[in-house]
Protein backbone atom coordinates (compact mmCIF):
# COMPACT_ATOMS: atom_id res chain seq x y z
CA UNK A 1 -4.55 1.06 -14.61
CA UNK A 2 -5.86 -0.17 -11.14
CA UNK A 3 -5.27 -3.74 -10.25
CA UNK A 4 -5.84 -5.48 -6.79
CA UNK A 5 -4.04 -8.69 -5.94
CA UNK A 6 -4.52 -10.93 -3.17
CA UNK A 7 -1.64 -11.61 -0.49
CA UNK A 8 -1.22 -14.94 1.17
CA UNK A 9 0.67 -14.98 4.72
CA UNK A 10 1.00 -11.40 4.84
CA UNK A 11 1.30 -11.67 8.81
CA UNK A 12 2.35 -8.32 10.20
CA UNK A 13 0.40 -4.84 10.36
CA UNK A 14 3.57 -2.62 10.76
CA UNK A 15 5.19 -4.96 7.37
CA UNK A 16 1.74 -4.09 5.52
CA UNK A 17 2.80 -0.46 6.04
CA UNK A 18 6.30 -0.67 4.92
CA UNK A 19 5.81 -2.32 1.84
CA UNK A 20 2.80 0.21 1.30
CA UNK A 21 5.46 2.70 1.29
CA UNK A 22 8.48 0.93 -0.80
CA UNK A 23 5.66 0.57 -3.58
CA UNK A 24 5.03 4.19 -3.14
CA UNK A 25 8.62 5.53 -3.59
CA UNK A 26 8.68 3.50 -7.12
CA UNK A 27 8.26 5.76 -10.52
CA UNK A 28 5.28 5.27 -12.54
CA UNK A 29 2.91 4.25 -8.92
CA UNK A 30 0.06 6.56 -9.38
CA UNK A 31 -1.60 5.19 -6.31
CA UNK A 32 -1.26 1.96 -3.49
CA UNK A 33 -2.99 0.55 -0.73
CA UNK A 34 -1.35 -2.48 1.64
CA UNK A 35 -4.61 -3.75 3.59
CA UNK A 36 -3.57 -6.34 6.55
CA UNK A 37 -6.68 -6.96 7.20
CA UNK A 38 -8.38 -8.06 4.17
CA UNK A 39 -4.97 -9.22 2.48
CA UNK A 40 -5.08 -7.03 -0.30
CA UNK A 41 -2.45 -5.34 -2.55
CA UNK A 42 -4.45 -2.48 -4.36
CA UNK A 43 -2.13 -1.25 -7.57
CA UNK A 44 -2.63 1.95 -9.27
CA UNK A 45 0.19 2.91 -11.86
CA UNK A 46 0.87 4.15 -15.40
CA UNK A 47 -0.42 1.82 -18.03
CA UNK A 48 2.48 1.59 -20.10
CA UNK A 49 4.61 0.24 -17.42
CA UNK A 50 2.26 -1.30 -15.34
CA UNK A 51 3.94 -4.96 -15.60
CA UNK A 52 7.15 -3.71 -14.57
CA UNK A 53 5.93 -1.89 -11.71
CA UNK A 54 4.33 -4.86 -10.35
CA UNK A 55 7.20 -6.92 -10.85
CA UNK A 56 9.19 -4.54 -8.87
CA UNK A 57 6.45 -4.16 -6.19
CA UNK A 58 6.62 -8.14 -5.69
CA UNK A 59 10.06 -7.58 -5.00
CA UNK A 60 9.52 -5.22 -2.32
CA UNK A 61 7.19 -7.12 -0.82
CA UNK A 62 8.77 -10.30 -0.60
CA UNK A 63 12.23 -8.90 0.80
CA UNK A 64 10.44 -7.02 3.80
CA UNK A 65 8.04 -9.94 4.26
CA UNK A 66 9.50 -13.07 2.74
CA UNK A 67 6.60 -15.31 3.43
CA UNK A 68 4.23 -13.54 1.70
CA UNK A 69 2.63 -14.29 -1.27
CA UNK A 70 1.16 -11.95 -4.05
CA UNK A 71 -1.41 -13.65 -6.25
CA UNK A 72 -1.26 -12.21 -9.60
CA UNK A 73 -3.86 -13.76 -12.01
């Protein structure tokens, strides 16, 4: 399953990165792209245990940028 999620107040290039690779390292993450410029969180991961990669990927993302805001609808 592919899924891409909006960011809010994702303020820092070099950030983008390192969450791009946190996501990477988890089991399951077939594919992901951190974009700083458009603010986008693009998901790719197993379908079976594609909630609890994302809920782990929020994680990640909120301890390296705390501000920052993923948008899941």
């Amino acid at each position: 399953m592919k899924k891409v999620f909006d960011l809010i107040d994702l303020d820092c290039a070099h950030c983008a990165a390192r969450m791009e690779d946190g996501i990477r390292a988890l089991d399951g993450v077939v594919d992901v792209s951190v974009n700083f410029f458009t603010q986008k969180l693009t998901l790719e991961a197993e379908d079976a245990d594609f909630d609890k990669i994302l809920k782990k990927a929020v994680k990640i993302c909120r301890k390296i940028e705390p501000d920052c805001t993923v948008v899941i609808k």
